[in-house]
N, C-alpha and C. Protein backbone atom coordinates (compact mmCIF):
# COMPACT_ATOMS: atom_id res chain seq x y z
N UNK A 1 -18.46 -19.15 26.42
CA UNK A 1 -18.97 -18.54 25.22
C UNK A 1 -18.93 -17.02 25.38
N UNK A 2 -18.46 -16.00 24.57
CA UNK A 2 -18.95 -14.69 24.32
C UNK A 2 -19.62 -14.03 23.73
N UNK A 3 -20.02 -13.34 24.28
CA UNK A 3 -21.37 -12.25 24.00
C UNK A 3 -20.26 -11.12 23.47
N UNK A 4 -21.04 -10.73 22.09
CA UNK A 4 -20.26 -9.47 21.76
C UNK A 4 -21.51 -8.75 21.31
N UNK A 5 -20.88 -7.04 21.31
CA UNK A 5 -21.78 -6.44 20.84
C UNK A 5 -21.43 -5.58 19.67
N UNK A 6 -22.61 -4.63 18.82
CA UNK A 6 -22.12 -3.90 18.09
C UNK A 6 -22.34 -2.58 18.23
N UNK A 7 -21.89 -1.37 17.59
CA UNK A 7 -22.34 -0.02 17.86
C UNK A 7 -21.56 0.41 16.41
N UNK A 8 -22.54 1.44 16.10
CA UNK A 8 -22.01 2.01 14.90
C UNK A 8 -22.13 3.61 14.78
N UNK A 9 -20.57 3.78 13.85
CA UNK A 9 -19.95 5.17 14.73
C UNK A 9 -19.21 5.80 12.99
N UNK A 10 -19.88 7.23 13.15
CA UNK A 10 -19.53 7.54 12.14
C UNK A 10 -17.96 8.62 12.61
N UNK A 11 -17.11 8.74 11.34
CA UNK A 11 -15.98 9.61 11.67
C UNK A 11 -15.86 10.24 10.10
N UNK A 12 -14.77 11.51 10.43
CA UNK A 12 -14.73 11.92 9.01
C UNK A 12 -13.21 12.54 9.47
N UNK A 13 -12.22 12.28 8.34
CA UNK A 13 -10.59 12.56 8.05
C UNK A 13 -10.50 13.32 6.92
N UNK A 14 -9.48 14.59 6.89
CA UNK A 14 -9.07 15.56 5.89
C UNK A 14 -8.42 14.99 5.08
N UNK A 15 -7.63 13.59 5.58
CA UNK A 15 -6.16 12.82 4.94
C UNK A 15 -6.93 11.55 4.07
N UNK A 16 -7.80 10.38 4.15
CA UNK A 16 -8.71 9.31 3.80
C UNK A 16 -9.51 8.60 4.47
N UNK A 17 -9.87 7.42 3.94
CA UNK A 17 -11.07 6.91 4.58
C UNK A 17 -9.85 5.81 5.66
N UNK A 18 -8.99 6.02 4.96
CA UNK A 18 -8.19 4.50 6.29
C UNK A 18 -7.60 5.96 7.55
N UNK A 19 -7.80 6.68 7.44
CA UNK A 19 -7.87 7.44 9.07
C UNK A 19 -8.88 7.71 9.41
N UNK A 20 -10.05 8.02 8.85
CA UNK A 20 -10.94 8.03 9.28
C UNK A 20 -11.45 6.96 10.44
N UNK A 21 -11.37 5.80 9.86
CA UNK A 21 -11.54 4.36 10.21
C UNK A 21 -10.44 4.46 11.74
N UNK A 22 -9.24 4.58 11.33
CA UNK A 22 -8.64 4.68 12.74
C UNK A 22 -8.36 5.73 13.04
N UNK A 23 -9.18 7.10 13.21
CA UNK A 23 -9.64 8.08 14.01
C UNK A 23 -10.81 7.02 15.24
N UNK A 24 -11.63 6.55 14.16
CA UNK A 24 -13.34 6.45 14.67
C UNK A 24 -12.83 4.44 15.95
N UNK A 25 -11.55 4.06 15.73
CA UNK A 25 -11.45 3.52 16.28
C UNK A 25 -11.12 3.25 17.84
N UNK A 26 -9.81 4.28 17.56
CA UNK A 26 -8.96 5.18 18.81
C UNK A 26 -9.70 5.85 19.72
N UNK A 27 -10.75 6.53 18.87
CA UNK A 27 -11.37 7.44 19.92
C UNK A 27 -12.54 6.05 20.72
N UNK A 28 -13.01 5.14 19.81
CA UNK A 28 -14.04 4.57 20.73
C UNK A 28 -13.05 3.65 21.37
N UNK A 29 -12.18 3.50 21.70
CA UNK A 29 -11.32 2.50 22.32
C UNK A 29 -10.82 2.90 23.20
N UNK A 30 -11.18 4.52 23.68
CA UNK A 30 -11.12 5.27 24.92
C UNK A 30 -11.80 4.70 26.28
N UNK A 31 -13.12 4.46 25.26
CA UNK A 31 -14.34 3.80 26.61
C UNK A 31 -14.71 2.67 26.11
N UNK A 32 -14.88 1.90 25.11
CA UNK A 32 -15.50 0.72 25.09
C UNK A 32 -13.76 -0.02 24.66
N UNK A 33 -14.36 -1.19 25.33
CA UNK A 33 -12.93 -2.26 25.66
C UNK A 33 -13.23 -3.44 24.87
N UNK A 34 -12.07 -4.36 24.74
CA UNK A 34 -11.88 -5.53 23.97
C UNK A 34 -12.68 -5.09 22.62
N UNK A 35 -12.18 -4.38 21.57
CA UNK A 35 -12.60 -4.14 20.16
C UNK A 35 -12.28 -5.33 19.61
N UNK A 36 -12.92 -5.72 19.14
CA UNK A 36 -12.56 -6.98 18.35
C UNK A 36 -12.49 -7.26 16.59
N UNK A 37 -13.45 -6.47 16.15
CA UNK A 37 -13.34 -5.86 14.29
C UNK A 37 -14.20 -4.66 14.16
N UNK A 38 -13.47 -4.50 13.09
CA UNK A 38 -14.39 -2.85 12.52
C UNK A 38 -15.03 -3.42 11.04
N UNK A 39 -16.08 -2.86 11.08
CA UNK A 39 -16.83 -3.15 9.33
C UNK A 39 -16.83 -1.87 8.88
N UNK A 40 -16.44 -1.70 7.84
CA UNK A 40 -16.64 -0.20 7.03
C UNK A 40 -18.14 -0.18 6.41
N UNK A 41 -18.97 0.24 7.01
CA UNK A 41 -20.18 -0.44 5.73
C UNK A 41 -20.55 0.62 4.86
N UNK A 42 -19.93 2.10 5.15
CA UNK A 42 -20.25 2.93 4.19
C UNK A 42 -19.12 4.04 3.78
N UNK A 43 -18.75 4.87 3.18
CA UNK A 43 -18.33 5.72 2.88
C UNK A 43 -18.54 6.76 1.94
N UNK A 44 -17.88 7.63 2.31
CA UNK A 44 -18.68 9.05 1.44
C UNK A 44 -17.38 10.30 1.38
N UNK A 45 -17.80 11.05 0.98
CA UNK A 45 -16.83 12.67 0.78
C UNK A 45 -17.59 13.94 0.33
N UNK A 46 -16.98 15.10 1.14
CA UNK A 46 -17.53 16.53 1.08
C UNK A 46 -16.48 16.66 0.22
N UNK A 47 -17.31 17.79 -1.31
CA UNK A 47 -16.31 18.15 -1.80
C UNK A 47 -16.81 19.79 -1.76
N UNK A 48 -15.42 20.55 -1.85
CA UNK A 48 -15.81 22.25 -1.79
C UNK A 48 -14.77 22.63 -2.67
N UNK A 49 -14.79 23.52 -3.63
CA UNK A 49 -14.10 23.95 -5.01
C UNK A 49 -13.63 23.31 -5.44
N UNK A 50 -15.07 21.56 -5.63
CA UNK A 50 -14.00 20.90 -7.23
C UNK A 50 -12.86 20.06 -6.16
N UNK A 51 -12.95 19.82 -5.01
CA UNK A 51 -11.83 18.90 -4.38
C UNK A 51 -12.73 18.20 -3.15
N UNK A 52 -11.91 16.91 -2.87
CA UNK A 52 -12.28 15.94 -1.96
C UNK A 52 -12.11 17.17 -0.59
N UNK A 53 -12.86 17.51 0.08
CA UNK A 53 -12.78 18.34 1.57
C UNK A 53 -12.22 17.35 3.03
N UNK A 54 -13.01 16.00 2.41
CA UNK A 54 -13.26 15.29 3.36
C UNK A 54 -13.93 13.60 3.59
N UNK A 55 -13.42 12.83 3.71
CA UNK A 55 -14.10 11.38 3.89
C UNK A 55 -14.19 11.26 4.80
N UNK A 56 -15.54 10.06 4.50
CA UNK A 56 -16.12 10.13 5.82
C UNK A 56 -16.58 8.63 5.83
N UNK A 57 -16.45 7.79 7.13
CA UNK A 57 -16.45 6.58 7.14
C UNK A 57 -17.88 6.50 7.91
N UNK A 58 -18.68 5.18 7.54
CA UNK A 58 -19.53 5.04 8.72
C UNK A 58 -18.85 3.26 9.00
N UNK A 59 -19.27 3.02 10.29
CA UNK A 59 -18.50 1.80 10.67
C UNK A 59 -19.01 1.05 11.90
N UNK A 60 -19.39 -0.14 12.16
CA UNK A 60 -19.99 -0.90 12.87
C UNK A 60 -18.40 -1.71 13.47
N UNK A 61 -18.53 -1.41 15.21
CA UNK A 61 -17.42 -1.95 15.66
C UNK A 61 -18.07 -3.02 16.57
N UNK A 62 -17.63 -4.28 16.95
CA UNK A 62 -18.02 -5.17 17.56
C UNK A 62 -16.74 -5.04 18.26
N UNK A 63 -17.55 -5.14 19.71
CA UNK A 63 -16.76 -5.51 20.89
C UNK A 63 -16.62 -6.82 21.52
N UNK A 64 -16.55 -7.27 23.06
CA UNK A 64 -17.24 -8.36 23.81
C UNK A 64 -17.60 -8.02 24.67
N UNK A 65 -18.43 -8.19 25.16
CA UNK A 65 -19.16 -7.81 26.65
C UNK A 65 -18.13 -8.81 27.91
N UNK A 66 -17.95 -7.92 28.92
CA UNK A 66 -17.30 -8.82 29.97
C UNK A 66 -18.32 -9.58 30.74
């Protein structure tokens, strides 16, 4: 049986929320191992003169514990 866990990790992309998402993945897949899904559970955007600046993902990644 596996034990997985979760941690939730916010990121923010100049380009959308689907890099954001795999910015905030890549980077946690540096140190935490066997990723197994990402949940988007929130999203948002900075805007500065009247334009999108920035999205920003928040995201709950489940791993497995070895």
């Amino acid at each position: 049986m596996s034990v997985l866990k979760v941690i939730e990790v916010l990121s923010g992309s100049a380009t959308s929320w689907e890099d954001a998402t795999q910015k905030a993945v890549s980077k946690a897949s540096k140190s935490v191992k066997h990723i197994r899904s990402v949940y988007v559970q929130d999203q948002s955007a900075t805007v500065k003169d009247g334009k999108v600046s920035e999205f920003r993902v928040n995201l709950k990644i489940t791993f497995e514990l070895e």
